[in-house]
C-alpha atoms as a PDB file:
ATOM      1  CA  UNK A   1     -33.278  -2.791  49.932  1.00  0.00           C
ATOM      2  CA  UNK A   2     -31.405  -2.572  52.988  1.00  0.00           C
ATOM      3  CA  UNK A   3     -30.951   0.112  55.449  1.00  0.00           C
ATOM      4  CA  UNK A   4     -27.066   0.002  55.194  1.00  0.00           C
ATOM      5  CA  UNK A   5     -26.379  -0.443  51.760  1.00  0.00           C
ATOM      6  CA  UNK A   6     -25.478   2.485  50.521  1.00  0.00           C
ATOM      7  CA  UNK A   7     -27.787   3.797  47.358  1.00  0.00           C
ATOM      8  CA  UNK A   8     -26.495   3.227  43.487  1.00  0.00           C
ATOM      9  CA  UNK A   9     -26.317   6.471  41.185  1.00  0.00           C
ATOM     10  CA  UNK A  10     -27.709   5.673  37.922  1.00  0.00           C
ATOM     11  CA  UNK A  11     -24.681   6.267  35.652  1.00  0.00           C
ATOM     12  CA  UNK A  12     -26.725   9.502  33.591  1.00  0.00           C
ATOM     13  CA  UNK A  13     -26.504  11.721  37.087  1.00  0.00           C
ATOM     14  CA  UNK A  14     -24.046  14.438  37.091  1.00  0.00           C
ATOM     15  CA  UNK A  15     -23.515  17.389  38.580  1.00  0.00           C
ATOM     16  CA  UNK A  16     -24.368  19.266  35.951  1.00  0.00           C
ATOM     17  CA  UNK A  17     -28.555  19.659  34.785  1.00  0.00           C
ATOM     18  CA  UNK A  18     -29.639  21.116  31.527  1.00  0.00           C
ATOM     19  CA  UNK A  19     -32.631  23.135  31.990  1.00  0.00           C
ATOM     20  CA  UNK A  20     -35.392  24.292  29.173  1.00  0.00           C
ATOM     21  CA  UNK A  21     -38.699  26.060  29.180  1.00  0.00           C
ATOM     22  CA  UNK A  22     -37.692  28.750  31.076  1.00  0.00           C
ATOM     23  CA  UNK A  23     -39.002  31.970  30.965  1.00  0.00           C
ATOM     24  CA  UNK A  24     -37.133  34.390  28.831  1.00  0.00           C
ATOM     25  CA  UNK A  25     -36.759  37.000  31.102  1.00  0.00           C
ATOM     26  CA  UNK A  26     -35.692  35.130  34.168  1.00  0.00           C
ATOM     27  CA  UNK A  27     -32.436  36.389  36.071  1.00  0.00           C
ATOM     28  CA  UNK A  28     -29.837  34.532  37.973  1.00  0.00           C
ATOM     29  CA  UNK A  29     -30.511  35.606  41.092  1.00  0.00           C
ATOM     30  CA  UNK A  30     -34.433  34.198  40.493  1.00  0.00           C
ATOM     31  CA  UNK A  31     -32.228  30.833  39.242  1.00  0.00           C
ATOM     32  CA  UNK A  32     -30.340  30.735  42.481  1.00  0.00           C
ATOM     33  CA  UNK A  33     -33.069  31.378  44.137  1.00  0.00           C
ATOM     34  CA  UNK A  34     -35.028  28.384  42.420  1.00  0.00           C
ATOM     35  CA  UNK A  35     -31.894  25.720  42.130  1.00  0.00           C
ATOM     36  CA  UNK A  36     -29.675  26.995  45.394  1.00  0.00           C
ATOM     37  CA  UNK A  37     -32.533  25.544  47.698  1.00  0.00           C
ATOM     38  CA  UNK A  38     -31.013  21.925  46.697  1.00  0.00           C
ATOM     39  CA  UNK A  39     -27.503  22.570  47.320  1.00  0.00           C
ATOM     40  CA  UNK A  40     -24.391  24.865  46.560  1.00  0.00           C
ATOM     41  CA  UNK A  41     -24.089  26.130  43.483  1.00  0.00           C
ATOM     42  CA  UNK A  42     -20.689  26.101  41.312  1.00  0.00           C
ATOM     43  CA  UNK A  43     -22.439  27.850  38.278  1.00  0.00           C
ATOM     44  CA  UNK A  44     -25.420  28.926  36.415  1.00  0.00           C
ATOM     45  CA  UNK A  45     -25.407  29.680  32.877  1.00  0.00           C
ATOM     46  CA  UNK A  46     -28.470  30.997  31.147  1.00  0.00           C
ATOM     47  CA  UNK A  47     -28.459  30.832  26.956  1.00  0.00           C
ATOM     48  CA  UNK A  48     -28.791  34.311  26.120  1.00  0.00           C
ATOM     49  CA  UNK A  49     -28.679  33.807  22.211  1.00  0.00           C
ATOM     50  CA  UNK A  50     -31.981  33.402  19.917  1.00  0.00           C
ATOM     51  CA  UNK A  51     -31.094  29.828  19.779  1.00  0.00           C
ATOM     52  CA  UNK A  52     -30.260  29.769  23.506  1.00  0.00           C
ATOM     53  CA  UNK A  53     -33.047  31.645  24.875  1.00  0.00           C
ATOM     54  CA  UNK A  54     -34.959  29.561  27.605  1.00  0.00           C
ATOM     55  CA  UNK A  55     -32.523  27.156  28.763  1.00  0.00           C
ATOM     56  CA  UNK A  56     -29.457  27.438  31.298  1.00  0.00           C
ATOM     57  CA  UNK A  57     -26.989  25.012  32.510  1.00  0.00           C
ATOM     58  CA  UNK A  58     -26.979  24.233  36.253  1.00  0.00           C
ATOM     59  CA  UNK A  59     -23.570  23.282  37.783  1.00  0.00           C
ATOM     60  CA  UNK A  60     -23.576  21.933  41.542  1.00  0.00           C
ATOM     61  CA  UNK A  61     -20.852  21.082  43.428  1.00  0.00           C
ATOM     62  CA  UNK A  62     -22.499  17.713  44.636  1.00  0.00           C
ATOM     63  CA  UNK A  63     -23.681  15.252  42.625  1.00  0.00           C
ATOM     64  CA  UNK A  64     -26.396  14.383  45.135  1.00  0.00           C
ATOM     65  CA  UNK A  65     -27.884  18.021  45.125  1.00  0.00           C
ATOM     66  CA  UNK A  66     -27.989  17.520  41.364  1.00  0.00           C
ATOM     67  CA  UNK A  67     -30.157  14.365  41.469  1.00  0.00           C
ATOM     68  CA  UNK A  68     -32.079  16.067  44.216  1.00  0.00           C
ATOM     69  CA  UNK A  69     -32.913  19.133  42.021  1.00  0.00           C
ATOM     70  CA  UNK A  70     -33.830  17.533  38.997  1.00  0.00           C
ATOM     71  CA  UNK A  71     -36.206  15.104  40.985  1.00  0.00           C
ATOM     72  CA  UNK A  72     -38.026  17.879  42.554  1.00  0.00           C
ATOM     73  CA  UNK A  73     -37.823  20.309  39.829  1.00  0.00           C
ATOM     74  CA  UNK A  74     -38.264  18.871  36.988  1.00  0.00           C
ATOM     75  CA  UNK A  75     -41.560  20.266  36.273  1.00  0.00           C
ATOM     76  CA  UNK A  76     -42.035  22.981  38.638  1.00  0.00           C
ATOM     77  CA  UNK A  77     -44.022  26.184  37.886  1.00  0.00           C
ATOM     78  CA  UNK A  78     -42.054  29.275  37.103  1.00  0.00           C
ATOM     79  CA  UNK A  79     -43.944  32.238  35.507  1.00  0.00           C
ATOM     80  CA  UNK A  80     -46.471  29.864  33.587  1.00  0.00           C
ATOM     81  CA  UNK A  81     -43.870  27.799  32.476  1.00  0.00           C
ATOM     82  CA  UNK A  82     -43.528  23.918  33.586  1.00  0.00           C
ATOM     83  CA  UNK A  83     -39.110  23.317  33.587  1.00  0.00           C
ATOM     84  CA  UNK A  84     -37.883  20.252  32.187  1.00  0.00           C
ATOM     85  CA  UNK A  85     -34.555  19.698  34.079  1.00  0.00           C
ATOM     86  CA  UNK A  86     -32.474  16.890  32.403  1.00  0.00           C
ATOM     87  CA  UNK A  87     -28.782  15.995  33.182  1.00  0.00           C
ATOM     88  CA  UNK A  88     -26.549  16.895  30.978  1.00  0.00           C
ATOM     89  CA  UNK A  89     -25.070  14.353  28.469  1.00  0.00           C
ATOM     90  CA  UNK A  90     -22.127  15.482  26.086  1.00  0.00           C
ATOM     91  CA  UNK A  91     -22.184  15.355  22.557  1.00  0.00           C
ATOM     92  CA  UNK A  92     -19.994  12.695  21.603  1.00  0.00           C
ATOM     93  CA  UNK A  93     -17.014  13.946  19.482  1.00  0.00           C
ATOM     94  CA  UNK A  94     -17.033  12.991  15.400  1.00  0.00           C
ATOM     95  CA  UNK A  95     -14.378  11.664  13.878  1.00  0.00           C
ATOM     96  CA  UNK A  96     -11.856  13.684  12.012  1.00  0.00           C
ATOM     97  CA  UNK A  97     -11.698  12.279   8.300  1.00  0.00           C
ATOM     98  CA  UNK A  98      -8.644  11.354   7.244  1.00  0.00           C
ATOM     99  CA  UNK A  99      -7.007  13.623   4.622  1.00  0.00           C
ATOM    100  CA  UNK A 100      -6.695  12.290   1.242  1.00  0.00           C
ATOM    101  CA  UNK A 101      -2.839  11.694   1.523  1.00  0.00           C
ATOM    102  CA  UNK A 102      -2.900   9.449   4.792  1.00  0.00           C
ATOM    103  CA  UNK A 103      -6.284   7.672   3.189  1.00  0.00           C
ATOM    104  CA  UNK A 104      -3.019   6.787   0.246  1.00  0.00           C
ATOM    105  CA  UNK A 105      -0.857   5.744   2.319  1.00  0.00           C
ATOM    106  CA  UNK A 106      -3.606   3.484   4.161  1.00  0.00           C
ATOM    107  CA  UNK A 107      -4.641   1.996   0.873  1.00  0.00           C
ATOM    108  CA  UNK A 108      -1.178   1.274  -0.423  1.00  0.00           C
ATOM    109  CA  UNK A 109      -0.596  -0.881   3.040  1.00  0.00           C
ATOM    110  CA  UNK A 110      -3.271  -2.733   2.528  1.00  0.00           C
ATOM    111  CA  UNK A 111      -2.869  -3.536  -1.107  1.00  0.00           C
ATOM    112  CA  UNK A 112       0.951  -4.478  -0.032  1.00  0.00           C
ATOM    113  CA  UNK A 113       0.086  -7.029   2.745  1.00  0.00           C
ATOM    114  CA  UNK A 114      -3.298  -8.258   0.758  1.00  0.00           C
ATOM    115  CA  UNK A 115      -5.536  -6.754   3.423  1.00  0.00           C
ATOM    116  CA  UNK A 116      -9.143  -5.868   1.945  1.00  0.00           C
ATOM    117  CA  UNK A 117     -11.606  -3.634   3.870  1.00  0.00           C
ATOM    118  CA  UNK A 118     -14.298  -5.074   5.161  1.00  0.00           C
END
């Protein structure tokens, strides 16, 4: 690769990193401590549910601190825990069903113009 051309981000790098395996009892100053070394810092959220417990969401202001972090600490030692640092990837959205009386109204078009589903 040349010098001058500038570098591709692989389209899964965001700003935002989803952490697990962390200790339970970590604070957010220890996880600005940890993550602020690789850039600023928009937000940290750390679950703090029974379902939640262990994980936080990492929000940088630059996407190239993010990449940065989760290259270098994905897998770093924290209170005998390893971190897996992944980017985070939203949950695509389900469809809404279609009530019952627009499902009608859907069939009865179809039946008019002799369209079938397929």
């Amino acid at each position: 690769m040349n010098k001058n051309q500038p570098k591709v981000i692989p389209p899964d790098v965001n700003r935002i990193l989803y952490v697990r395996n962390l200790p339970y009892k970590i604070t957010s100053e220890e996880m600005y401590d940890i993550f602020g070394r690789y850039g600023g810092i928009r937000q940290i959220r750390l679950g703090d549910k029974n379902k939640t417990r262990g994980t936080a969401y990492v929000v940088y202001e630059d996407i190239l601190d993010a990449k940065n972090a989760c290259e270098h600490l994905s897998g770093f030692h924290v209170r005998g825990r390893y971190l897996i640092v992944l980017y985070h990837k939203e949950k695509k959205k389900e469809k809404k069903p279609i009530d019952v009386r627009r499902q009608k109204e859907i069939n009865a078009l179809r039946q008019k113009y002799g369209l079938n589903k397929k």
